[in-house]
Protein backbone atom coordinates (compact mmCIF):
# COMPACT_ATOMS: atom_id res chain seq x y z
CA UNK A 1 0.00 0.00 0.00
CA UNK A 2 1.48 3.47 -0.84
CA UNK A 3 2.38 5.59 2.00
CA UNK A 4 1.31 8.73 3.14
CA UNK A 5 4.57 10.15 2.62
CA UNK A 6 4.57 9.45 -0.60
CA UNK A 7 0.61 10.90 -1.11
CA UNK A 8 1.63 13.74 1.22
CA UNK A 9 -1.77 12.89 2.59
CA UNK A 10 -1.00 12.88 6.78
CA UNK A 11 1.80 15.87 7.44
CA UNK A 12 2.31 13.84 10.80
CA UNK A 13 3.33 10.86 9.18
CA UNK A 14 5.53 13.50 6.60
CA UNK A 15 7.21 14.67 9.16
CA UNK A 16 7.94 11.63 11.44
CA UNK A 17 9.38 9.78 7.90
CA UNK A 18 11.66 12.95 7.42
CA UNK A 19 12.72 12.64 11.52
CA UNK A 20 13.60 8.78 10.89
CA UNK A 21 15.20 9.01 7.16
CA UNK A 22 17.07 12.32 7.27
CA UNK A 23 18.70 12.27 10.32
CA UNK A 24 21.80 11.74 8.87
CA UNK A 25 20.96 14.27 5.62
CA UNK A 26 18.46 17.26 5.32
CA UNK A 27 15.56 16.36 3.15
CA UNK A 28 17.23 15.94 -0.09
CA UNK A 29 15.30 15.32 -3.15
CA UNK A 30 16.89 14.62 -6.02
CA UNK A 31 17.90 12.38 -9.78
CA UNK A 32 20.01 9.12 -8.81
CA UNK A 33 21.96 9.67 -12.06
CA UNK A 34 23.06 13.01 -13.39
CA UNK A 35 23.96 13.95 -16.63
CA UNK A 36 26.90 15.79 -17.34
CA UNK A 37 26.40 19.95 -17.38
CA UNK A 38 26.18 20.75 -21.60
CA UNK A 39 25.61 24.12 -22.84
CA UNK A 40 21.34 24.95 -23.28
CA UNK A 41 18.74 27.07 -24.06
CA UNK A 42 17.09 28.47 -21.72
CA UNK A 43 13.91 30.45 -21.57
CA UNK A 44 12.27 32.61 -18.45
CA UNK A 45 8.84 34.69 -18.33
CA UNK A 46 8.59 38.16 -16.17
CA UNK A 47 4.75 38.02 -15.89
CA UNK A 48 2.54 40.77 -15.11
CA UNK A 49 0.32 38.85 -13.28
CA UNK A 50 -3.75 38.72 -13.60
CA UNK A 51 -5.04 39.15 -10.56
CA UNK A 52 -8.20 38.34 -9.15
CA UNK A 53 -10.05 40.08 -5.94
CA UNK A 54 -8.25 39.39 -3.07
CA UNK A 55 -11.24 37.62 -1.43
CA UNK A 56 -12.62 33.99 -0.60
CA UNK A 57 -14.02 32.44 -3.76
CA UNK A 58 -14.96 28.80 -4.29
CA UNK A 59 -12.83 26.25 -6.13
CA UNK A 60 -14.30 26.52 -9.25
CA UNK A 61 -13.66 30.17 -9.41
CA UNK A 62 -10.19 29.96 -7.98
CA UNK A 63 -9.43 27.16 -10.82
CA UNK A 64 -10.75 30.29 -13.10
CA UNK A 65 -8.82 32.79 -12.01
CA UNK A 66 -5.61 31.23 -12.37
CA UNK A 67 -6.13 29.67 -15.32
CA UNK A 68 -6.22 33.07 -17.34
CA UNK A 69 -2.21 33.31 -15.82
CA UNK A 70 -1.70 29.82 -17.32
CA UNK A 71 -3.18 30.07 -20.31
CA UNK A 72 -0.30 33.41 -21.07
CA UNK A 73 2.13 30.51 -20.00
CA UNK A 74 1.06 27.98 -22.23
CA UNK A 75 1.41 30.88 -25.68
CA UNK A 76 4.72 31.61 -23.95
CA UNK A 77 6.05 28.25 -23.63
CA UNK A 78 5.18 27.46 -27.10
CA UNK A 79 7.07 30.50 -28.58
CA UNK A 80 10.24 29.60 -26.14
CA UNK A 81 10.14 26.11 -26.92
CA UNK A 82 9.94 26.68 -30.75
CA UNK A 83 12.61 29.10 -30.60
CA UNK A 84 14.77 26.04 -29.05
CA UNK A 85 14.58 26.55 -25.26
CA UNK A 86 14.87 23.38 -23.48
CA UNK A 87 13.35 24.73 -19.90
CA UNK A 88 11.33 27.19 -19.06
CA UNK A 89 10.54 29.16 -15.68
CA UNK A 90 8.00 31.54 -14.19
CA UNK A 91 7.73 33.96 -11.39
CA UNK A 92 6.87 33.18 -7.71
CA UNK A 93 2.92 34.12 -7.30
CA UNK A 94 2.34 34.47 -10.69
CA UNK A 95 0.00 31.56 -10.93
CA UNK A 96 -2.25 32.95 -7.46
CA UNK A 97 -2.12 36.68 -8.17
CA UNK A 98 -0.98 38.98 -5.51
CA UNK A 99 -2.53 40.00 -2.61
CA UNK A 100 -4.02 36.72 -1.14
CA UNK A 101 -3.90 36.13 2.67
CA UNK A 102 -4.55 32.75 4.24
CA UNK A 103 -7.90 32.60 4.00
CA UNK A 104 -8.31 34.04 0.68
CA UNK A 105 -6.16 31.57 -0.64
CA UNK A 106 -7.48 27.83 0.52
CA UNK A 107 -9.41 27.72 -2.75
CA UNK A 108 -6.16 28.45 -5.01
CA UNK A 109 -3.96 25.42 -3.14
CA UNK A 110 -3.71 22.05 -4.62
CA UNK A 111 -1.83 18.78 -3.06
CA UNK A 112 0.87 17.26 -4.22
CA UNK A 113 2.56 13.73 -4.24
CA UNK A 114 6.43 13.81 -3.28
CA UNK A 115 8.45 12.81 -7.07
CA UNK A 116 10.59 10.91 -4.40
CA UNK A 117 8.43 8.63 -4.03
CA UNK A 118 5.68 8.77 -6.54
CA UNK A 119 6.16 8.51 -10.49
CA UNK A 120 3.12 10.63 -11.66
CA UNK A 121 2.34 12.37 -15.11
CA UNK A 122 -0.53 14.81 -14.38
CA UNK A 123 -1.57 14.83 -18.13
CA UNK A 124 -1.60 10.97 -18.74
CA UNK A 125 -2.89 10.07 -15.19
CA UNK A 126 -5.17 13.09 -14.42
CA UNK A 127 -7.31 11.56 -12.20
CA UNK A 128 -4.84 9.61 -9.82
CA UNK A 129 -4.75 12.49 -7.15
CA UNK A 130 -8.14 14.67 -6.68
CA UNK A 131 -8.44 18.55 -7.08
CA UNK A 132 -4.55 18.80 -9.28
CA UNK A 133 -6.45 21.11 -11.89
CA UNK A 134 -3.73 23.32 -12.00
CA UNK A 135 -1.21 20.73 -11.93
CA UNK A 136 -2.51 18.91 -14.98
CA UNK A 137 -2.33 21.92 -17.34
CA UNK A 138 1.27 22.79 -16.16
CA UNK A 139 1.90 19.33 -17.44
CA UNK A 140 0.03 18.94 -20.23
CA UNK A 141 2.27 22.25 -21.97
CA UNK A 142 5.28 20.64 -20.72
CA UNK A 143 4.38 17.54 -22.70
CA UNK A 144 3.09 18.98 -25.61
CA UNK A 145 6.27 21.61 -26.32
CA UNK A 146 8.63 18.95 -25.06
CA UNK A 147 10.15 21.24 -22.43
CA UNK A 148 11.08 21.33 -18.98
CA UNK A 149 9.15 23.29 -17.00
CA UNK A 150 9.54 25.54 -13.67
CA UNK A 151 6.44 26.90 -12.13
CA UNK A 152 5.40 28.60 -8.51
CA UNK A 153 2.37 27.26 -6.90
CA UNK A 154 0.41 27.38 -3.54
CA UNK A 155 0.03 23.57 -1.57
CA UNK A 156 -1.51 22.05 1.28
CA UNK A 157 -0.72 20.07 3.67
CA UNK A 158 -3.61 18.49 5.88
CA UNK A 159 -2.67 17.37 9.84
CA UNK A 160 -3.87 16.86 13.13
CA UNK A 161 -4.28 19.75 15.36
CA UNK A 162 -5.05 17.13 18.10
CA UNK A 163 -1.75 15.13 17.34
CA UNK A 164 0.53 17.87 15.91
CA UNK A 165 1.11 20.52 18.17
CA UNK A 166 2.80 22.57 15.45
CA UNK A 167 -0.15 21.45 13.05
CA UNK A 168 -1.93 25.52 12.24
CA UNK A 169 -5.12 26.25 13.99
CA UNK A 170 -6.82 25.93 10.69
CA UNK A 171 -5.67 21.88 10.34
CA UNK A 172 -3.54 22.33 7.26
CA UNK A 173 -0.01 23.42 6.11
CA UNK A 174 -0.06 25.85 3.06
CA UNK A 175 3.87 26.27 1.24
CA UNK A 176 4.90 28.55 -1.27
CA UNK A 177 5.94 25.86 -3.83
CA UNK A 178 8.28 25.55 -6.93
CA UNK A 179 6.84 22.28 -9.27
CA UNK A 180 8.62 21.10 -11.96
CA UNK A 181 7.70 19.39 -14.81
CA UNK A 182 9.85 17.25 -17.23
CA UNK A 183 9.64 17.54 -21.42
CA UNK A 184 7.26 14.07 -21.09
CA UNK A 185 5.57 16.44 -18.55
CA UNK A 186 6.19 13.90 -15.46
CA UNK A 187 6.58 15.26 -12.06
CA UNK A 188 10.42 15.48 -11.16
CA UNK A 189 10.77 18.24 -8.08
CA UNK A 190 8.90 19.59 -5.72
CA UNK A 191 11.07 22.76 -3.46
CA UNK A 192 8.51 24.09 -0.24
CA UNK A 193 10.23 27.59 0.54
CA UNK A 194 12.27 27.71 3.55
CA UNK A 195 12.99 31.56 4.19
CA UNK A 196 9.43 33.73 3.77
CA UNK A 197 9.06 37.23 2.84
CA UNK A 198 5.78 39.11 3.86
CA UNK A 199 4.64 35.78 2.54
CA UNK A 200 1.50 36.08 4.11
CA UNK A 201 -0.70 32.67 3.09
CA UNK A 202 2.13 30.53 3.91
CA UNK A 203 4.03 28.60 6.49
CA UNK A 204 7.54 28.17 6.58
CA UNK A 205 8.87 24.93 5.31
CA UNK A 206 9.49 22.90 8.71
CA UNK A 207 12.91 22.11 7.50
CA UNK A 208 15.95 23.38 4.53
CA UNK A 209 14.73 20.63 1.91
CA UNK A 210 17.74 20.59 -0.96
CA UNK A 211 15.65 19.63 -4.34
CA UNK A 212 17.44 19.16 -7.53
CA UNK A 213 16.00 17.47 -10.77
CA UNK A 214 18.29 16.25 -13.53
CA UNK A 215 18.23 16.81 -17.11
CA UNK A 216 19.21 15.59 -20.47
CA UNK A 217 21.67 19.24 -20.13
CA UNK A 218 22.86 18.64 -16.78
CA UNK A 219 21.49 18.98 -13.10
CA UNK A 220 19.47 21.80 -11.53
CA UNK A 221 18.89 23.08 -8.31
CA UNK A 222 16.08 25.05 -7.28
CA UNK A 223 14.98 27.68 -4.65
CA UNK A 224 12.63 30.58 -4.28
CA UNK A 225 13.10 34.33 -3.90
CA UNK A 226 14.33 35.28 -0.23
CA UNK A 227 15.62 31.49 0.42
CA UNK A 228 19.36 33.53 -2.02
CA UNK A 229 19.49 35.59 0.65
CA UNK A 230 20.68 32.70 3.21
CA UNK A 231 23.07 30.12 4.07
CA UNK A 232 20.43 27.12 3.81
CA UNK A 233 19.32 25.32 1.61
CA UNK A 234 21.01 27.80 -1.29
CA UNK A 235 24.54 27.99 -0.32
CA UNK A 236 24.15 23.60 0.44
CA UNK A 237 23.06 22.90 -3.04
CA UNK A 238 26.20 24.67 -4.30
CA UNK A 239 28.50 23.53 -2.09
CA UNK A 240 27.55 19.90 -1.54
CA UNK A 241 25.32 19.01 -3.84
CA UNK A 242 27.77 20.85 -6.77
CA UNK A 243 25.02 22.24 -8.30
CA UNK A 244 25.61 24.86 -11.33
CA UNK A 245 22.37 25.62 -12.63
CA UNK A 246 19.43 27.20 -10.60
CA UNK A 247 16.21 27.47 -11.71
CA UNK A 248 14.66 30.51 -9.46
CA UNK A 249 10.85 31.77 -9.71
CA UNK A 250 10.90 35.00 -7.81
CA UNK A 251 8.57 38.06 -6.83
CA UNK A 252 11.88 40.10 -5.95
CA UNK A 253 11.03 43.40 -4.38
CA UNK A 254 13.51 45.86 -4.86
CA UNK A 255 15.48 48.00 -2.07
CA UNK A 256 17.27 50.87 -3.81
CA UNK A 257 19.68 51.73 -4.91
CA UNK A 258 21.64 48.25 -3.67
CA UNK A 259 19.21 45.59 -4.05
CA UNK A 260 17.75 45.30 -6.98
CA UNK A 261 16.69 41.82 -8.76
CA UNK A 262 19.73 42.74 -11.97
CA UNK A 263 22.57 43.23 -10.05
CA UNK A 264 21.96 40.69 -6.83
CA UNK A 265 20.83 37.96 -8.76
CA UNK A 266 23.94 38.70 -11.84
CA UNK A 267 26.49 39.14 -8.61
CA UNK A 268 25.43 36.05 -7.35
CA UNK A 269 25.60 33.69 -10.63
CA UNK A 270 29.20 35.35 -10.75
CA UNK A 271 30.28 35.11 -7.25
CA UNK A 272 29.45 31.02 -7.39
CA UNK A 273 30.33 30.21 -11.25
CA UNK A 274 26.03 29.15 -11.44
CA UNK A 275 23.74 29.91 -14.67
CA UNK A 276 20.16 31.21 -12.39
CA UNK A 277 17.64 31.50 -14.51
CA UNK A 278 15.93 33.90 -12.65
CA UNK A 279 12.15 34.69 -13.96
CA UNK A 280 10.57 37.88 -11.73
CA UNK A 281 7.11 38.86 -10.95
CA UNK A 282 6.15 41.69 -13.00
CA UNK A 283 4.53 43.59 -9.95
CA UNK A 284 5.54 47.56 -9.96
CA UNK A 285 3.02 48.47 -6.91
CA UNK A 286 5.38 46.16 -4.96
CA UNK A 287 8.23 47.31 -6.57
CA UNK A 288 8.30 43.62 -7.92
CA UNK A 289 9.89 43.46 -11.11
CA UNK A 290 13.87 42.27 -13.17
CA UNK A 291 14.60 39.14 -14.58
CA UNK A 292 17.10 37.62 -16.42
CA UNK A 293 19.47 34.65 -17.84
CA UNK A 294 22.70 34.82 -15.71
CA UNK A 295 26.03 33.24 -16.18
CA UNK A 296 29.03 33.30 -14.33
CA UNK A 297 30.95 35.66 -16.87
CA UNK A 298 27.48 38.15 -16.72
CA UNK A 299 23.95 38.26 -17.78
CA UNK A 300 23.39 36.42 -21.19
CA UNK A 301 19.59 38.48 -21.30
CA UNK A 302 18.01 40.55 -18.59
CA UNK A 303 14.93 42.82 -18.53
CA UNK A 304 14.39 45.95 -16.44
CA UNK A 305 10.85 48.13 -16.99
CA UNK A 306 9.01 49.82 -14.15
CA UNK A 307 5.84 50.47 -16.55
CA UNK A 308 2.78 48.56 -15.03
CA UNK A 309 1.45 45.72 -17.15
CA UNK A 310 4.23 45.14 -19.19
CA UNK A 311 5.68 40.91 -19.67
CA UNK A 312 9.31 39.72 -21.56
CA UNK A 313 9.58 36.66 -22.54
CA UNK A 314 13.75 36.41 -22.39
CA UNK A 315 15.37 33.42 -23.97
CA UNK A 316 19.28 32.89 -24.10
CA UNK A 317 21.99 30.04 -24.72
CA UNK A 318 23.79 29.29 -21.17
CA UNK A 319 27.21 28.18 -20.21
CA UNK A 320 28.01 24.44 -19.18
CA UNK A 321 29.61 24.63 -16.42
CA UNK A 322 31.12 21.20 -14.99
CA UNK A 323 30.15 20.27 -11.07
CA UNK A 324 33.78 20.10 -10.34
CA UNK A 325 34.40 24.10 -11.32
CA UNK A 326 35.63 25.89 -7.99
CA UNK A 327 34.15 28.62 -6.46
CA UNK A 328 36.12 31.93 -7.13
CA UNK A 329 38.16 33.16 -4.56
CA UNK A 330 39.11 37.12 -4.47
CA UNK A 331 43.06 37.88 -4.69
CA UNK A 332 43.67 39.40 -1.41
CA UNK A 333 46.38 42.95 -1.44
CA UNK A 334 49.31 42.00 0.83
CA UNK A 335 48.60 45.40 2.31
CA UNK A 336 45.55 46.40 4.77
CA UNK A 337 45.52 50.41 5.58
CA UNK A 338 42.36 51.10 7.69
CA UNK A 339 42.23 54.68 6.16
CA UNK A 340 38.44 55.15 7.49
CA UNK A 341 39.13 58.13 9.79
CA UNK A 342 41.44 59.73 7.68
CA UNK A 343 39.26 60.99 4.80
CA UNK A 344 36.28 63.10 4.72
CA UNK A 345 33.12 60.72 3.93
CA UNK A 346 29.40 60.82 2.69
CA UNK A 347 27.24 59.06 4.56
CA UNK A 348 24.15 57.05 4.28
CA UNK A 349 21.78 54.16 5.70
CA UNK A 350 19.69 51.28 4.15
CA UNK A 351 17.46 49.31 6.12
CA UNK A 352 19.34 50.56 9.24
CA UNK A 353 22.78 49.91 8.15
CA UNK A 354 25.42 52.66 8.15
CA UNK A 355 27.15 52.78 4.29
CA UNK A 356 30.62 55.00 4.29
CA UNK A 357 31.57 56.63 1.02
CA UNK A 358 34.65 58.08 -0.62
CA UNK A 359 34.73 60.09 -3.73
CA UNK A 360 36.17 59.36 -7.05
CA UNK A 361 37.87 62.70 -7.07
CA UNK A 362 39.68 62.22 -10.63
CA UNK A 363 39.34 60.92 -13.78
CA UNK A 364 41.20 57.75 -13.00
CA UNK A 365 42.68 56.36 -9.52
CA UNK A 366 42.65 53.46 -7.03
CA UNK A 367 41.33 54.19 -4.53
CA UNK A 368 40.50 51.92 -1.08
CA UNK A 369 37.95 52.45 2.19
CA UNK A 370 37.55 50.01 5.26
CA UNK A 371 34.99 49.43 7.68
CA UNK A 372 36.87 48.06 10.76
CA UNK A 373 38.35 44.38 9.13
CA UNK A 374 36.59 44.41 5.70
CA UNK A 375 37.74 46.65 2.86
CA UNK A 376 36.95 47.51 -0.60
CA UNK A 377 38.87 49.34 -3.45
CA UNK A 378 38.34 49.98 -6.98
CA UNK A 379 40.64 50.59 -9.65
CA UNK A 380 38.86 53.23 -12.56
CA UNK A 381 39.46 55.45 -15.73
CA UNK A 382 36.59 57.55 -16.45
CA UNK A 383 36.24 59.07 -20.08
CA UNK A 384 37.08 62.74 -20.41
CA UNK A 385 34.31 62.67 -22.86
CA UNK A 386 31.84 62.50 -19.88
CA UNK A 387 29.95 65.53 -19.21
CA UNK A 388 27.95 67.31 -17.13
CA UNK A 389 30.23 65.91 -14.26
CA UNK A 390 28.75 63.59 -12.04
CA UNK A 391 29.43 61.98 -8.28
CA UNK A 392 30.50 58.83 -8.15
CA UNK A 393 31.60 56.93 -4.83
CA UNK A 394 33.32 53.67 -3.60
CA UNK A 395 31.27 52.72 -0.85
CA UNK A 396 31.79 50.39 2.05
CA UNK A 397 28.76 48.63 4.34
CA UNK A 398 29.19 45.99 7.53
CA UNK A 399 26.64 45.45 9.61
CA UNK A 400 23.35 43.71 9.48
CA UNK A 401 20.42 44.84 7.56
CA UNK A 402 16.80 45.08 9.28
CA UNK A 403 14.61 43.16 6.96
CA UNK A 404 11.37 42.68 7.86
CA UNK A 405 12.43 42.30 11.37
CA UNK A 406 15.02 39.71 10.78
CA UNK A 407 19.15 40.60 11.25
CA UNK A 408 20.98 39.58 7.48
CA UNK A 409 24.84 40.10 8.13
CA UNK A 410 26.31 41.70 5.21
CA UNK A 411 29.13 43.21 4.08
CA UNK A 412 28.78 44.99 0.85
CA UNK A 413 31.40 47.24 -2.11
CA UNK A 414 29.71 49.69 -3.98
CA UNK A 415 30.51 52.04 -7.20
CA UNK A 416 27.89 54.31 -7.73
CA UNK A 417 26.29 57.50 -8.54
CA UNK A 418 24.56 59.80 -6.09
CA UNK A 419 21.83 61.64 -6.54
CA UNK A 420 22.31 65.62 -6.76
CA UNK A 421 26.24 65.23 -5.64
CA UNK A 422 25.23 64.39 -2.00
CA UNK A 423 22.71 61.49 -2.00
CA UNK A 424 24.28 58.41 -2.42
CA UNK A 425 21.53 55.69 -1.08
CA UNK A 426 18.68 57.12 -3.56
CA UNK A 427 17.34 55.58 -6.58
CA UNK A 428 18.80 56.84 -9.84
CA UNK A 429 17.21 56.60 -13.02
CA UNK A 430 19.89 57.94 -15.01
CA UNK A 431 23.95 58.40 -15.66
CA UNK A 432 25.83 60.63 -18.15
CA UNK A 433 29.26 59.00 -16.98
CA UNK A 434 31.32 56.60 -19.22
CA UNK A 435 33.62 54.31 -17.43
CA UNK A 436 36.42 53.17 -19.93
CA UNK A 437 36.96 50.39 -17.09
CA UNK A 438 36.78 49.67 -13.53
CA UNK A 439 37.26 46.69 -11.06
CA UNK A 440 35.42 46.87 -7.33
CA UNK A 441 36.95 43.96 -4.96
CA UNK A 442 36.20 43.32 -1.34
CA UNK A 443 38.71 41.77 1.28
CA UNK A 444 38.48 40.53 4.76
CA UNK A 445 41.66 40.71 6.97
């Protein structure tokens, strides 16, 4: 008889299997063979999502709603696949719409069977597991365009509030949830999100859960928006599970001028030799929007519009890159001068961190600032053709950010442009300056 696990249908039973089988490694789903890492096309969708009412509706109407978001991803999928992608991924919440809460959002969650256990194909078995609408269309398109296929959904969980004492009042789990679909459109991953962001209709998944499906174009790893910002189960699927490509559905919400979706998710691909195919939610209000197709030597296609309503479908060919590539390491200068106090400084904060900045005072320098241990210098040449002058600093940040009330330790290098000569932690929407080259490093001594 086939488990509950394996059904997902008792949450008790879930997570007494995952107490018993991965006490000795963190719920790891993945491929028991992996082909090698090729080069591949690779498509992902910034979606401007259709959004219904935020208010309860019955299935029938929630199956509605979203289906006018999947229906865009079916057209989509058939123009990237014809154009040669081999997988395809789109935006966290872009199925659900925004706005939801967890009541609002019962109606919109499906269950799901765990890949690891169950071999299910949504399109040629619809009716194995009860009220996977949703589920069966996302695999149908995979099938049909013969492409693999990344999507965000909302599950459930049902347990025992009498048995479970972390069980929610309301007697089910609900996860933010990446599904993934192969080109035969079975069901190879499932990824709950760990690390929540004003995620409001969720719970946190219970425990890091390291998912990776294999393809025909080597493995993948996936995770979901906030979950790059910390150590588990992102930084583990690089480092011990060697993967290279990440496939990441993600309603980023921009901080300016520092955090945007282009330059975090570009520095990141580059910082761990990864290709992230990184698909945003095209969601200005929440100052949602940026995707792109990053590889380790820079972004192979990206997209950047804060106009309301507007979608990109960005396709691009992406590095192989083998498992056994090591990380980059930063050549550290035999010299550390802590020359903090003994320059003049602009100031500014972020989120309640304290950034320091120095001045590019010439048309071409090197130039270095430290905040107590950590330092950062750049090395520049400016065109003399650049006019009106502008300010431009090398800035320096440790400390840890206030995000939503949680403490993320960072320690950040910046080169760039403030804002009216003085403003150097505003958003700018525009630069006269042409850089004939730089190169911004960071040290810790």
């Amino acid at each position: 008889m086939e488990s509950h696990f394996c059904r997902t249908r008792s949450y008790d039973l879930f997570v007494t299997f995952l107490l018993v089988s991965c006490s000795l490694s963190t719920f790891l789903l993945f491929s028991e063979a992996s082909s090698p890492n090729i080069a591949y096309k690779a498509a992902v969708y910034e979606h401007a999502v259709i959004s219904a009412p935020p208010k309860v509706v019955s299935r029938n109407e929630a199956i509605a709603n979203m289906m006018k978001n999947i229906k865009v991803f079916e057209e989509q999928t058939k123009i990237a696949a014809e154009r040669g992608a081999k997988i395809i991924v789109f935006p966290e919440y872009a199925v659900l719409g925004e706005d939801l809460n967890r009541t609002t959002v019962k109606s919109y969650l499906e269950e799901i069977p765990n890949p690891r256990c169950v071999k299910w194909n949504p399109s040629e078995n619809p009716n194995a597991y009860p009220g996977t609408e949703i589920q069966r269309e996302v695999s149908r398109i995979a099938k049909e365009n013969k492409i693999y296929l990344v999507v965000n959904l909302g599950t459930k969980v049902p347990c025992d509030t009498k048995t479970n004492s972390s069980c929610p009042s309301d007697g089910q789990y609900q996860f933010n949830t990446n599904v993934v679909y192969s080109d035969n459109g079975t069901l190879v991953a499932v990824y709950h999100k760990r690390n929540l962001y004003i995620d409001l209709p969720f719970d946190q998944a219970p425990a890091p859960e390291y998912v990776t499906f294999d393809t025909p174009f080597g493995m993948f790893g996936t995770v979901i928006c906030f979950d790059l910002m910390f150590k588990e189960p992102f930084l583990g699927l690089i480092k011990k599970y060697k993967i290279r490509n990440l496939a990441y559905p993600t309603a980023w919400v921009k901080i300016v001028p520092f955090y945007r979706s282009l330059m975090m998710h570009s520095g990141v691909a580059r910082a761990f030799s990864i290709n992230i195919l990184a698909a945003d939610l095209h969601a200005v209000k929440h100052w949602a929007h940026g995707s792109g197709l990053y590889a380790p030597s820079g972004a192979r296609a990206y997209f950047y519009d804060t106009r309301p309503n507007v979608s990109k479908l960005l396709i691009a060919e992406m590095e192989a890159i083998s498992a056994e590539t090591p990380l980059p390491r930063s050549k550290i200068p035999k010299e550390h001068t802590d020359i903090e106090n003994k320059i003049s400084h602009l100031n500014g904060t972020i989120l309640g961190l304290q950034y320091v900045f120095r001045a590019l005072d010439s048309l071409k320098g090197d130039i270095k600032l430290c905040k107590g241990n950590f330092c950062c210098s750049v090395v520049y040449e400016i065109s003399e053709q650049s006019t009106p002058k502008e300010t431009y600093v090398l800035g320096v940040a440790k400390g840890h950010l206030d995000v939503e009330g949680r403490k993320l330790y960072t320690e950040t290098c910046t080169l760039s442009k403030c804002q009216d000569g003085e403003n150097c932690v505003s958003e700018i929407t525009g630069a006269k300056t042409i850089f004939k080259r730089f190169t911004l490093s960071g040290h810790n001594f």
